[in-house]
Protein backbone atom coordinates (compact mmCIF):
# COMPACT_ATOMS: atom_id res chain seq x y z
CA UNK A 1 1.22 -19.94 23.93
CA UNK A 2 3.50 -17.71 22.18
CA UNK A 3 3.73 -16.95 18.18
CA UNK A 4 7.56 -17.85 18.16
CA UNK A 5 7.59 -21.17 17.37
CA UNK A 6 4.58 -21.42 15.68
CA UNK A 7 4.71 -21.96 11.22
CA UNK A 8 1.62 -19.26 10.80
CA UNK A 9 0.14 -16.61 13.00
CA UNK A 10 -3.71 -17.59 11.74
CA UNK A 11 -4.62 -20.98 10.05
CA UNK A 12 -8.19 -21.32 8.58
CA UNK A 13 -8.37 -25.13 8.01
CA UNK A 14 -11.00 -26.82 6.31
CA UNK A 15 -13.97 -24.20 7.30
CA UNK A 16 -17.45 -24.58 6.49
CA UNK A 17 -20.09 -22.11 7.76
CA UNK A 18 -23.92 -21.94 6.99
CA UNK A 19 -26.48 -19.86 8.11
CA UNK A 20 -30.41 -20.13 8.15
CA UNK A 21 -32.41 -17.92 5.95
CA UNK A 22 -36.29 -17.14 5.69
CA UNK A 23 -38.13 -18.40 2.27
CA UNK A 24 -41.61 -17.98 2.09
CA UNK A 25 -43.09 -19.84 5.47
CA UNK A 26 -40.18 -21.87 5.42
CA UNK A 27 -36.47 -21.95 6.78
CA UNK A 28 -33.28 -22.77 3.80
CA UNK A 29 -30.06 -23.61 4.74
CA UNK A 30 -27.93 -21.00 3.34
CA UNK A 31 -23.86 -22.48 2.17
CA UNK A 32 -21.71 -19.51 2.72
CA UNK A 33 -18.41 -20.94 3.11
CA UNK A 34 -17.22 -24.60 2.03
CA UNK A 35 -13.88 -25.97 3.03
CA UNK A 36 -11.91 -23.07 3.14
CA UNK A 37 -8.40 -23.10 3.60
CA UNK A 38 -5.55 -20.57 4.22
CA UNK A 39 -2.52 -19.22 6.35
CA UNK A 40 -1.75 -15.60 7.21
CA UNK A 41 2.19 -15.60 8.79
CA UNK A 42 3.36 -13.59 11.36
CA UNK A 43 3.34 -9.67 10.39
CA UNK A 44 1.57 -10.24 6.98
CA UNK A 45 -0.41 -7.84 5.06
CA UNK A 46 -3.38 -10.28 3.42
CA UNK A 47 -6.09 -9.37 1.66
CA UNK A 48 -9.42 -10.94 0.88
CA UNK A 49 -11.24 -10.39 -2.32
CA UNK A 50 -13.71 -11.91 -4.10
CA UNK A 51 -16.87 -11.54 -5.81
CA UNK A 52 -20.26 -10.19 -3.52
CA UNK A 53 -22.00 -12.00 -1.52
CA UNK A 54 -19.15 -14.73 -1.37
CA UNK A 55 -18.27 -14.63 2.55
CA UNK A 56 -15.60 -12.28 3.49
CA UNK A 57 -16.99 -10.54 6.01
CA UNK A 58 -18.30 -13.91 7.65
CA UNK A 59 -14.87 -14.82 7.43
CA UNK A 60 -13.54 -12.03 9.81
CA UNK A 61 -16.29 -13.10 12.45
CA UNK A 62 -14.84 -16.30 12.28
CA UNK A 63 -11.40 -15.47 12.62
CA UNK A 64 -12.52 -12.82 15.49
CA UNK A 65 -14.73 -15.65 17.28
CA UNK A 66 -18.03 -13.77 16.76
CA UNK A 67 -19.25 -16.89 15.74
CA UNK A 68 -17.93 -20.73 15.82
CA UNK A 69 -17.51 -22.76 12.16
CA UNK A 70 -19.85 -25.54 11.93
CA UNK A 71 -16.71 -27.73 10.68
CA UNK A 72 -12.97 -27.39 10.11
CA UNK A 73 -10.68 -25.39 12.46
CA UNK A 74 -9.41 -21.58 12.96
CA UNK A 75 -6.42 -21.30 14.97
CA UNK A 76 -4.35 -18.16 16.14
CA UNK A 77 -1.74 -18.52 17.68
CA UNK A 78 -2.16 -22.27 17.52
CA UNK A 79 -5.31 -21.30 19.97
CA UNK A 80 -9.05 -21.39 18.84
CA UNK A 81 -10.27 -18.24 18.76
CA UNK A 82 -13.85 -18.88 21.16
CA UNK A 83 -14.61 -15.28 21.40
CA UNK A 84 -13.38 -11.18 19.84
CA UNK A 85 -10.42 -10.44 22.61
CA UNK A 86 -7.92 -7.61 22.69
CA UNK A 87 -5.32 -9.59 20.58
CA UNK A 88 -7.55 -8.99 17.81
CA UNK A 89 -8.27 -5.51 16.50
CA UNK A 90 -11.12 -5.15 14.21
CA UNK A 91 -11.75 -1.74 12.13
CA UNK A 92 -15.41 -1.79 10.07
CA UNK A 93 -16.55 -0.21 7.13
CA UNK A 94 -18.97 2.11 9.05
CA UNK A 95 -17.08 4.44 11.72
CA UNK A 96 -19.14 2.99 14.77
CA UNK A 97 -17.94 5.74 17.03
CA UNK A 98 -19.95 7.44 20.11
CA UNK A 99 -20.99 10.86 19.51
CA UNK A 100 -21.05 11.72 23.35
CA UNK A 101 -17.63 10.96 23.27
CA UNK A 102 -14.55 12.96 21.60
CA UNK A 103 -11.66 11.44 19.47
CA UNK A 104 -9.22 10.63 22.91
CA UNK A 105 -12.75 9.24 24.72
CA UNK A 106 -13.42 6.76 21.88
CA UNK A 107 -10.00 6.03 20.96
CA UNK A 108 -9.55 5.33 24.72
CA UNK A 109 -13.00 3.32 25.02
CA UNK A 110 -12.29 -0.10 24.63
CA UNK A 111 -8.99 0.23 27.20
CA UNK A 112 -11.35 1.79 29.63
CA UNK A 113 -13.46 -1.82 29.21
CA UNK A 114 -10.19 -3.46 29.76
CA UNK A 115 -9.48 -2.11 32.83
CA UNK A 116 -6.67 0.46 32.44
CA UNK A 117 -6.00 3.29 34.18
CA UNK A 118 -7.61 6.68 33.06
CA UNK A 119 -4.24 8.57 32.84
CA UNK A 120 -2.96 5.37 31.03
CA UNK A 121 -5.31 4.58 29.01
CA UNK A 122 -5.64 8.52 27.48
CA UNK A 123 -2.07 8.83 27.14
CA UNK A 124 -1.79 5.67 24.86
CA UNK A 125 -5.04 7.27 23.13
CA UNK A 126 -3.20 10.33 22.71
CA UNK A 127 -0.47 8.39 21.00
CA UNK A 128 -2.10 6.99 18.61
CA UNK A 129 -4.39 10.11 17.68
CA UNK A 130 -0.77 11.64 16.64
CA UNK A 131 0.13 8.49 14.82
CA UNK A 132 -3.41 8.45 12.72
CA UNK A 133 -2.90 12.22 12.00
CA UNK A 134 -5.52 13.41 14.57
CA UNK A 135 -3.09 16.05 16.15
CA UNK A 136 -5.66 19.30 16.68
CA UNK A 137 -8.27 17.04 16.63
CA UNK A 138 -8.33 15.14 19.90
CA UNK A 139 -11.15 16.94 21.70
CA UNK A 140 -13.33 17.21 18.73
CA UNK A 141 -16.59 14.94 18.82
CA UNK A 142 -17.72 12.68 15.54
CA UNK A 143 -19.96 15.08 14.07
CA UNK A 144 -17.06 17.65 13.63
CA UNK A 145 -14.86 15.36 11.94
CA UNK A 146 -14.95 14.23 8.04
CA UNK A 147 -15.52 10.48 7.13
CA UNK A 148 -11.82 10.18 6.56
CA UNK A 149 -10.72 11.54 10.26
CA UNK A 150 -13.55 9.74 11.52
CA UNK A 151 -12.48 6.31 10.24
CA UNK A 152 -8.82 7.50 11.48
CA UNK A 153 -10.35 7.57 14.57
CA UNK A 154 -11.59 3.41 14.35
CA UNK A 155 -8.39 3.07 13.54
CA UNK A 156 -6.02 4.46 15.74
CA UNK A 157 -9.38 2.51 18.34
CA UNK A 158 -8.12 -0.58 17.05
CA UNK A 159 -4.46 -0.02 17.03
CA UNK A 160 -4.84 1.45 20.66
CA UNK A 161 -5.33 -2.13 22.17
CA UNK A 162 -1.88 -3.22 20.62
CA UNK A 163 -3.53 -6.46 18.93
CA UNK A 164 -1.90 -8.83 17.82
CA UNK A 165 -4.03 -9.61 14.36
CA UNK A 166 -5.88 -6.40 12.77
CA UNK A 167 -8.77 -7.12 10.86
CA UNK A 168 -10.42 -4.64 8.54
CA UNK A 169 -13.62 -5.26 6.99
CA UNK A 170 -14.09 -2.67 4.14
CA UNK A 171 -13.09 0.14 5.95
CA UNK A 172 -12.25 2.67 3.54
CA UNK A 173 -15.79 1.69 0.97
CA UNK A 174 -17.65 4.76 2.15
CA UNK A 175 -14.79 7.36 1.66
CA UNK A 176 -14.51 9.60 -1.31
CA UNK A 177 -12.12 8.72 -4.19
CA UNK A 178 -9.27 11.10 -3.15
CA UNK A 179 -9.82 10.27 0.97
CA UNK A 180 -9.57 6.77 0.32
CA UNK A 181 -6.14 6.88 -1.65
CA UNK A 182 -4.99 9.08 0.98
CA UNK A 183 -5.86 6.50 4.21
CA UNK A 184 -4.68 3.77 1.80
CA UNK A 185 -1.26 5.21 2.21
CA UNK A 186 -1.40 6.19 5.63
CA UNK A 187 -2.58 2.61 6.37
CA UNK A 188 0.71 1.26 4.63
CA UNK A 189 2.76 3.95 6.68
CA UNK A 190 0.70 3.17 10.31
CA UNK A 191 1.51 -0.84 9.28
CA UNK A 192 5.44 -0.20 8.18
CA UNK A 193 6.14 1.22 11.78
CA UNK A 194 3.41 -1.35 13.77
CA UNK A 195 3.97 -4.84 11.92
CA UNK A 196 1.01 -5.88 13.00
CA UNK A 197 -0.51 -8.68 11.46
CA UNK A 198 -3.10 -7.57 8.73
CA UNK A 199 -5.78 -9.49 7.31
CA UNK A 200 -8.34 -6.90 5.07
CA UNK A 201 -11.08 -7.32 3.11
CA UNK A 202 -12.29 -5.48 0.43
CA UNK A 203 -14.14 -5.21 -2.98
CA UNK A 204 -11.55 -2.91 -4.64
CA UNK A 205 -9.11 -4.84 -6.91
CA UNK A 206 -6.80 -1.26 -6.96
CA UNK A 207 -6.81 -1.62 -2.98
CA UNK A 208 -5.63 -4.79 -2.77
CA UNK A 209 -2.93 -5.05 -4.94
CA UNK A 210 -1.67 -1.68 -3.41
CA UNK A 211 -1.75 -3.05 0.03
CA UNK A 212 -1.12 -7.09 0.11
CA UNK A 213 1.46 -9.34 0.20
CA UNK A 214 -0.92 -12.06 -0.82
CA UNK A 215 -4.22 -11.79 -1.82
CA UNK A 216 -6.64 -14.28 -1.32
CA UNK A 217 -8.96 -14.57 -4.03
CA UNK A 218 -12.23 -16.26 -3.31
CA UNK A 219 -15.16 -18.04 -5.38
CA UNK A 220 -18.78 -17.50 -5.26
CA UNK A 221 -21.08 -18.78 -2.24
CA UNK A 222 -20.33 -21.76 -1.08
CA UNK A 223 -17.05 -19.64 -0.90
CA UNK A 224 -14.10 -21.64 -0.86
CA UNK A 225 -10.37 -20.32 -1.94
CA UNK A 226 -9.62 -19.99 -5.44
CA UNK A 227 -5.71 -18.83 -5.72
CA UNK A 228 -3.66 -17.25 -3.30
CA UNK A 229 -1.34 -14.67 -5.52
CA UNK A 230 2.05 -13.40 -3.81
CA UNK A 231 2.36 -9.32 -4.57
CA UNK A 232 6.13 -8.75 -4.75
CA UNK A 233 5.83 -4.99 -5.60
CA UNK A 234 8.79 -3.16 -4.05
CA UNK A 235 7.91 -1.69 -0.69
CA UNK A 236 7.26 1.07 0.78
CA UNK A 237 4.81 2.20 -1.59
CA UNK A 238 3.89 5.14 -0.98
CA UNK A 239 7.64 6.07 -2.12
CA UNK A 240 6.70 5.38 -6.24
CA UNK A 241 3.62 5.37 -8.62
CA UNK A 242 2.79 1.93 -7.81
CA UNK A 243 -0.41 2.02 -10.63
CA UNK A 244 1.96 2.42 -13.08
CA UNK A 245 4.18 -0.19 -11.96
CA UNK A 246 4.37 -3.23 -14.90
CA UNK A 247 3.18 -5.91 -11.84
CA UNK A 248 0.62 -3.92 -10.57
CA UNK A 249 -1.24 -3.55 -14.26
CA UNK A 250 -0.65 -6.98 -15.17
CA UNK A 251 -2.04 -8.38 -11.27
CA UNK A 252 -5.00 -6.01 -11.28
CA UNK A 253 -6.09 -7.51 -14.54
CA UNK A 254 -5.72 -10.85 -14.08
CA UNK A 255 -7.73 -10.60 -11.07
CA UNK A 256 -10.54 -8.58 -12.50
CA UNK A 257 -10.49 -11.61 -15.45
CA UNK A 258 -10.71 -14.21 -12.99
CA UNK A 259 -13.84 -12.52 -11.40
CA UNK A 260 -15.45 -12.30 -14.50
CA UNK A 261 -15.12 -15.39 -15.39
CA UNK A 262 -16.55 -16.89 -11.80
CA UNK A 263 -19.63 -14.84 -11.98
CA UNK A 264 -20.37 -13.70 -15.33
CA UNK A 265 -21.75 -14.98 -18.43
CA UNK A 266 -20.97 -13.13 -21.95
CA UNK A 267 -24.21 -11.96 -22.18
CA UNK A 268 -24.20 -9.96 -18.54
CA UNK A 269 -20.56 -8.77 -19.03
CA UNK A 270 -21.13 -4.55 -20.81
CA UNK A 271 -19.55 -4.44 -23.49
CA UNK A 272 -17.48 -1.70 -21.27
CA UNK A 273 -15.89 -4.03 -19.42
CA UNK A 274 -14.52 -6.06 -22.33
CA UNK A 275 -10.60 -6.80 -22.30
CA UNK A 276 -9.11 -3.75 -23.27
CA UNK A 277 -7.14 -3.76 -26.78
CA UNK A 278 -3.64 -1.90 -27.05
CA UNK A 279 -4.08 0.38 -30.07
CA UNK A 280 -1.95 2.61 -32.24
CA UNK A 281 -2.46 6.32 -31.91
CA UNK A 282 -4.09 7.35 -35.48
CA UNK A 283 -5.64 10.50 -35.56
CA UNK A 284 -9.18 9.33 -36.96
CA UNK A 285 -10.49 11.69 -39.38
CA UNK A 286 -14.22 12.17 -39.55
CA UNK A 287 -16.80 13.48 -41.64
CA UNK A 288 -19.01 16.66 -40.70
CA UNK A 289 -22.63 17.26 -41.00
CA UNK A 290 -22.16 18.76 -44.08
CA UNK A 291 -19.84 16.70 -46.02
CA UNK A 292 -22.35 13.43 -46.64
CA UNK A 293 -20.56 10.07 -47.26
CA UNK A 294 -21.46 6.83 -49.37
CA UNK A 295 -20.94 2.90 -47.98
């Protein structure tokens, strides 16, 4: 079944998940998620946030069909998703590549499983080493790359089996501040030209906003969905100063208060992360050392 006539490219309806964890001598059922509910439409960047712990990545195995809900219903494509399949692309947080193998070999590695054709299969890797910026790079093996051309690598893996649905589970956390800014925008570049459909996860408040259309916030375990908020910051974005942007302040903030307020109390908030106050600029003057002062 096609995606033409269908209202949403992925429906998560209802979902409820658990898993079994150890205690003592003893086994505890474990909530993780609780009748969750959301769409992702054709060609849609969505993003997952939410606070630790609460199910995201769980979430992506369900969607992929690494594992079956116990009740409620996934659908892509109007199809349950029984098991991970080339329509679905999944990039992790941790690079996962095969050191034995250079950039075209592991690019090329999960064709290869499919069935293609050696010269097919590494001129399509080939392609999409140039589109992830790998040019120079293709015969170099993991070990000679940096974390940010190795995770270009996973991704142009992914993007090699032309899937239909990408998911991306954290896959910029481990990168340095300046790398990840940097594959942020490539991302959004790679995604402009692809329109593939996107559904990411991540802890990073800044990331989302940057990347979504909607974001889909989540609660604490049992997870269930808390708001879905519609970004309507001009694209493309890599074109403008989008942290500066009114909407992207005023979005970042109100999701960062409506974390706080699902898993913190007053007394474990630091006094750090209090609600900035707007204030005028007054050059303070202060006594020295040497100049003592009376209450």
């Amino acid at each position: 079944m096609g995606s033409d006539n269908l209202l949403y490219k992925v429906e998560v309806d209802s979902v409820n998940k658990s898993f079994y964890r150890r205690d003592g001598d003893k086994f505890k059922l474990l909530k993780i998620v609780e009748d969750l509910s959301f769409t992702v439409s054709d060609k849609e960047f969505v993003v997952i946030v939410g606070p630790s712990g609460c199910g995201k990545t769980t979430l992506l195995r369900l969607i992929d069909g690494l594992i079956q809900p116990d009740a409620g219903r996934i659908s892509i494509n109007g199809r349950s998703p029984s098991a991970p399949g080339p329509d679905k692309g999944v990039v992790f947080q941790s690079f996962r590549l095969l050191p034995w193998k250079n950039v075209l070999e592991n690019i090329a590695f999960p064709l290869a499983i499919q069935g293609l054709h050696k010269e097919k299969r590494m001129a399509r890797a080939l392609e999409y080493a140039k589109l992830v910026g790998l040019t120079g790079f293709e015969h170099s093996y993991p070990h000679e790359l940096s974390g940010g051309m190795q995770q270009r690598v996973g991704l142009a893996r992914a993007l090699a089996m032309d899937p239909e649905i990408l998911l991306m589970d954290e896959p910029f956390a481990s990168l340095d501040a300046q790398i990840r800014e940097i594959m942020q925008l490539e991302l959004l570049k790679i995604w402009s030209q692809k329109k593939t459909t996107v559904i990411f996860v991540t802890h990073s408040l800044d990331e989302a906003v940057l990347l979504a259309d909607r974001i889909v916030l989540l609660g604490p375990r049992p997870s269930t969905v808390k708001e879905v908020i519609d970004i309507s910051l001009p694209r493309p974005r890599w074109t403008y100063d989008v942290k500066s942007h009114p909407d992207y302040i005023s979005i970042r903030a109100y999701l960062w208060r409506r974390i706080k307020e699902m898993v913190a109390t007053p007394e474990s908030i630091p006094e750090m992360y209090t609600e900035p106050q707007i204030q005028p600029l007054i050059k303070e003057s202060r006594p020295t050392t040497s100049q003592p002062t009376t209450d």
